[in-house]
Protein backbone atom coordinates (compact mmCIF):
# COMPACT_ATOMS: atom_id res chain seq x y z
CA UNK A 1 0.00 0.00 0.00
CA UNK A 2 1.73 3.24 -1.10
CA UNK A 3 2.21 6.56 0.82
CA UNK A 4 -1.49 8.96 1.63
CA UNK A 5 -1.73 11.95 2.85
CA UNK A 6 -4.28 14.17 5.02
CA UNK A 7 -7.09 15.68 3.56
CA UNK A 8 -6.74 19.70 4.53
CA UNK A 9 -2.88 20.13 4.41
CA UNK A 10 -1.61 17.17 2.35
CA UNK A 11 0.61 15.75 4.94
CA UNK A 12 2.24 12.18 4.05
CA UNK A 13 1.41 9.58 5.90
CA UNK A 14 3.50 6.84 5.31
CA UNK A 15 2.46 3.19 4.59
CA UNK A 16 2.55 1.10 7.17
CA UNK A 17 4.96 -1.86 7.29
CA UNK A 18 7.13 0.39 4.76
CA UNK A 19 8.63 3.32 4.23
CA UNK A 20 11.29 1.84 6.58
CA UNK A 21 14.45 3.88 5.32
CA UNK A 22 12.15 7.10 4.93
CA UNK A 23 9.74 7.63 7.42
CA UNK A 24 11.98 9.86 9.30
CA UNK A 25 12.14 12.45 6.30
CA UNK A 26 8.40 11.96 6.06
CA UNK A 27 7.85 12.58 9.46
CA UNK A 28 10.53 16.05 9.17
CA UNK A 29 8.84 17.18 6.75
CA UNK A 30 5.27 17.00 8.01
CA UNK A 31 6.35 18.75 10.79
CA UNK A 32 7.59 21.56 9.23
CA UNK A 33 4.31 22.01 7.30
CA UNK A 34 2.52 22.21 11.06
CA UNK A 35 5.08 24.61 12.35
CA UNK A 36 4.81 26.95 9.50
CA UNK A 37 1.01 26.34 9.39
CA UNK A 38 0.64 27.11 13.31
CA UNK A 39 2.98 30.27 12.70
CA UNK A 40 0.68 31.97 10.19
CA UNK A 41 -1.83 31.25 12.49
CA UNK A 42 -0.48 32.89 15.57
CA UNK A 43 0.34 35.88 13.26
CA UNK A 44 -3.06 35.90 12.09
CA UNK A 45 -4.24 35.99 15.79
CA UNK A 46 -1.73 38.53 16.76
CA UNK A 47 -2.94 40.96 14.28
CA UNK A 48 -6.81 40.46 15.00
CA UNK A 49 -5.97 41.16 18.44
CA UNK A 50 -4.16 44.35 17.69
CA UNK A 51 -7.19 45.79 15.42
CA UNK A 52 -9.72 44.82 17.84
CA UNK A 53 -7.49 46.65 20.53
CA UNK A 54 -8.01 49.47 18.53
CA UNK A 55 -11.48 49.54 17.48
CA UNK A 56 -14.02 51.47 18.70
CA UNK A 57 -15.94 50.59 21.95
CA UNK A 58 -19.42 49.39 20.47
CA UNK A 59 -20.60 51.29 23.77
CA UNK A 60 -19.09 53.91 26.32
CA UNK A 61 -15.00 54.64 26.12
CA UNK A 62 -13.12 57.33 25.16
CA UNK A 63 -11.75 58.23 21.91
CA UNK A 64 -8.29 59.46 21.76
CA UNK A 65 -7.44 59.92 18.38
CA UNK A 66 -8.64 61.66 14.96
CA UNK A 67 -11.17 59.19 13.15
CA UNK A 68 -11.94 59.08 9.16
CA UNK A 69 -15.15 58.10 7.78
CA UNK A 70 -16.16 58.26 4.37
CA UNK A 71 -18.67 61.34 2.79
CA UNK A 72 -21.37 60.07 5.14
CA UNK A 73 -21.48 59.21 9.26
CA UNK A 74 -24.51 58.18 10.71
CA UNK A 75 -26.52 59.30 7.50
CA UNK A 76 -25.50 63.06 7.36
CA UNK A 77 -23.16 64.26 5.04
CA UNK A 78 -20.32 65.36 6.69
CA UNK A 79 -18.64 67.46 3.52
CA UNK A 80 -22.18 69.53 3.54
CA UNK A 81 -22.32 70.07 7.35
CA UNK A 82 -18.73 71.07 7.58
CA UNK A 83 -19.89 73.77 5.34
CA UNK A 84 -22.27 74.81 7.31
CA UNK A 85 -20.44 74.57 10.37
CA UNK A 86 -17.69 76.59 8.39
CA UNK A 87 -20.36 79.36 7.44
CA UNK A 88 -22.25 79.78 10.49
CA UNK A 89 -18.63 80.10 12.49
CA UNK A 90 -17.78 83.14 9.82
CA UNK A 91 -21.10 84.49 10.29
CA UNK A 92 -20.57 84.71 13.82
CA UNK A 93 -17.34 85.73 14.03
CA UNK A 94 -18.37 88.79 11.87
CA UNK A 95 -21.07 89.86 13.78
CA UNK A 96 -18.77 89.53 16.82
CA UNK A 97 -16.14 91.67 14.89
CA UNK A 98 -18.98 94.06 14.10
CA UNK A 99 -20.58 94.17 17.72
CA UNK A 100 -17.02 95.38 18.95
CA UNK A 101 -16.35 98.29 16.35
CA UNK A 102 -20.08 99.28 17.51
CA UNK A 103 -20.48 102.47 19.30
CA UNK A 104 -20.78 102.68 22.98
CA UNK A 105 -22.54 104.80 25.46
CA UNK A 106 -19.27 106.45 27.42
CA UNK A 107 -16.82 107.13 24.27
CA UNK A 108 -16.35 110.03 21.83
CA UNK A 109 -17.80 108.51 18.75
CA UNK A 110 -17.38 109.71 15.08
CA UNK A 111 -20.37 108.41 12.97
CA UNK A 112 -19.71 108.20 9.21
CA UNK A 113 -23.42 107.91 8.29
CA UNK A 114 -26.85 108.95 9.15
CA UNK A 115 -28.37 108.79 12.95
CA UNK A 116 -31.90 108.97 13.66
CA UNK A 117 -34.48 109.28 16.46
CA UNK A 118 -38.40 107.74 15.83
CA UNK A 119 -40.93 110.29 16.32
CA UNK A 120 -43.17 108.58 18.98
CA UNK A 121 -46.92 109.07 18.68
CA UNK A 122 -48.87 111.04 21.77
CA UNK A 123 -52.20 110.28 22.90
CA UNK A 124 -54.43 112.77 22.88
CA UNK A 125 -56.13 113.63 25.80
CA UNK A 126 -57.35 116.92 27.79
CA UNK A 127 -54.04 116.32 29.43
CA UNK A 128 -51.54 115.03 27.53
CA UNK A 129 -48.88 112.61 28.81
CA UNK A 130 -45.10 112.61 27.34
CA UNK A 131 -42.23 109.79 28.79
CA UNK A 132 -39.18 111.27 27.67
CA UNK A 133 -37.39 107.40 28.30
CA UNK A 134 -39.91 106.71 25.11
CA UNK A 135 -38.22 108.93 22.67
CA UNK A 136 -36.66 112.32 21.78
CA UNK A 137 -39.43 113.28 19.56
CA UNK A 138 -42.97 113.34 19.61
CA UNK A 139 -46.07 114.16 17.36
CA UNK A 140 -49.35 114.65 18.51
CA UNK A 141 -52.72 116.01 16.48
CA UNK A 142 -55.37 118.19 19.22
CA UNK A 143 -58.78 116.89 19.21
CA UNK A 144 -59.56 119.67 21.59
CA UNK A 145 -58.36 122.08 24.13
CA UNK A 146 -55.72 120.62 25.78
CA UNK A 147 -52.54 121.01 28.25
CA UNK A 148 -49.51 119.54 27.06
CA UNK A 149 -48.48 118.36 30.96
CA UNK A 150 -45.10 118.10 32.50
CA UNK A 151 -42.82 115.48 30.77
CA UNK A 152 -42.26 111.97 33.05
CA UNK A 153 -38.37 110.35 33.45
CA UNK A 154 -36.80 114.08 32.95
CA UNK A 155 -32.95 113.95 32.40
CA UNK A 156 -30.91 117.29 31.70
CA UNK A 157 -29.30 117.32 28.14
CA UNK A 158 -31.64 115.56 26.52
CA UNK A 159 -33.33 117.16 23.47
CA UNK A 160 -35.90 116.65 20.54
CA UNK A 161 -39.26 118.16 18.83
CA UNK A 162 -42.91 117.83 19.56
CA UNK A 163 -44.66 118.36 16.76
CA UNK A 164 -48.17 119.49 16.74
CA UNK A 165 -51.07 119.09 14.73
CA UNK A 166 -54.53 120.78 14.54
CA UNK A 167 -57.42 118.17 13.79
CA UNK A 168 -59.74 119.16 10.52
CA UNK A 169 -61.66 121.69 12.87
CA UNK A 170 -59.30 123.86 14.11
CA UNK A 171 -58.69 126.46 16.84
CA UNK A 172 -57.15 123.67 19.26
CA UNK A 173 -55.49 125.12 21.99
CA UNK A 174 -52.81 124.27 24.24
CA UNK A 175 -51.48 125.14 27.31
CA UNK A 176 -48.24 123.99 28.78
CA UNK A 177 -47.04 122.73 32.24
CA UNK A 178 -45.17 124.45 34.17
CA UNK A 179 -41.92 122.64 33.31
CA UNK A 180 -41.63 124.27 29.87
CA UNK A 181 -40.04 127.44 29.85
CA UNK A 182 -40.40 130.21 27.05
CA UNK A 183 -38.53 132.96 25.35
CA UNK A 184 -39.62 136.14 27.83
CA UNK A 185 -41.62 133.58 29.88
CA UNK A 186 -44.61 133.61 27.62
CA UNK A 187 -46.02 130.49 26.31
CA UNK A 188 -46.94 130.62 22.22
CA UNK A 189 -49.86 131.21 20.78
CA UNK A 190 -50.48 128.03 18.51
CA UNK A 191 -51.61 128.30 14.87
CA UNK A 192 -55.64 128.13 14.28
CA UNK A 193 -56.13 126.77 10.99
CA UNK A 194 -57.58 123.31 10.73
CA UNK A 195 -54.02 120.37 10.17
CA UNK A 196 -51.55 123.23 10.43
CA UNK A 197 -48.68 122.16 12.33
CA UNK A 198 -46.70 124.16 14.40
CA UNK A 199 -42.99 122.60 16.29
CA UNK A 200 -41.98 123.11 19.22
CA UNK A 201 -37.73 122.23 19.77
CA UNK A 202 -36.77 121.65 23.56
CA UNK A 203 -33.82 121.31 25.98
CA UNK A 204 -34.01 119.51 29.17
CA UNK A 205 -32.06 121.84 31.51
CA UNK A 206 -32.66 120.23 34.47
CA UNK A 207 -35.63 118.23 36.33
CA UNK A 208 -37.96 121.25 36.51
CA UNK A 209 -36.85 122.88 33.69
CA UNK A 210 -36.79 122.43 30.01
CA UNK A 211 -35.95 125.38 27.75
CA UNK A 212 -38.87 125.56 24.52
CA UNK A 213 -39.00 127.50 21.22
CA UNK A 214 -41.79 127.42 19.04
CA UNK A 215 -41.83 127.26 14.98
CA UNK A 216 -45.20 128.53 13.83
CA UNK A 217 -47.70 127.43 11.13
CA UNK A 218 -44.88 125.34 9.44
CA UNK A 219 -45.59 124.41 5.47
């Protein structure tokens, strides 16, 4: 009966009752074939050891080092939200660089374009009420004879316009409180004519006291 050999690897079995001068080489060599076989496999083992060391924690851990993925993670696309990320950051940051060139309340400012105050709307009443903290200026049309009273939250140096309107009938008058102070100490005479408009400019000079000229019929 001649030599066989093992099914998976080929190894030589000798035939028994021969082989008597050559079983030893046999033997030699078969061995080396399972050395070299178990050393790939103890490589093998080695290295999936080593990557699953260094995979990620399926839950919990810490990662500790920069990770790659490909143009999508978790279903977003990362090139697109970088983007985004990238854009709202800018945005930010310019409104932040913006926010600090703005002007402030306690410095000397130089403006290089236009500043405006609202004109705030009175309600018209036989006395008629004006918050200074509102606004600078103010507007108000008569519906009757009425008394323009003494301003609330009154803070020297502050300054503006009322303006004043005359309703479509005319011949409104108004009286003022005695906060407002006039050129020779007498109050103005208001235009007559029904919508005319007359102006009058102030200056808050202090708490009880707030300088007034008046402009007249103005067209």
């Amino acid at each position: 009966m001649a030599d066989t050999t093992t099914p998976n690897y080929g190894l030589t079995k000798p035939e028994i009752g021969a082989s008597e001068d050559t079983w030893g080489t046999k033997i030699n060599t078969n061995l080396n074939l399972i050395d070299t076989q178990m050393k790939v496999s103890d490589d093998r083992s080695a290295a999936n050891t080593t990557t699953a060391n260094a995979a990620l924690p399926r839950a919990g851990g810490a990662m500790t080092g920069p990770i790659t993925t490909n143009s999508t993670f978790d279903g977003v696309d990362v090139a697109a939200r970088d983007a985004v990320l990238t854009t709202t950051t800018n945005t930010a940051n310019t409104a932040n660089t913006t926010a600090n060139a703005a002007a402030t309340l306690t410095a000397v400012q130089t403006f290089t374009a236009g500043q405006r105050g609202e004109v705030t709307a009175l309600t018209d009443a036989a006395s008629i009420a004006t918050d200074l903290a509102l606004s600078n200026n103010f507007a108000i049309t008569l519906g009757g004879n009425r008394t323009l009273a003494n301003p609330t939250n009154i803070t020297a140096g502050q300054s503006g316009s009322i303006f004043i309107t005359q309703d479509g009938t005319g011949s409104r008058t108004l009286a003022f409180g005695t906060n407002f102070k006039f050129v020779a100490g007498t109050a103005p005479t208001l235009s007559t004519a029904a919508s005319s408009i007359d102006r009058i400019d102030y200056v808050v000079a202090e708490a009880t006291k707030i300088h007034a000229v008046a402009s007249l019929d103005v067209k």
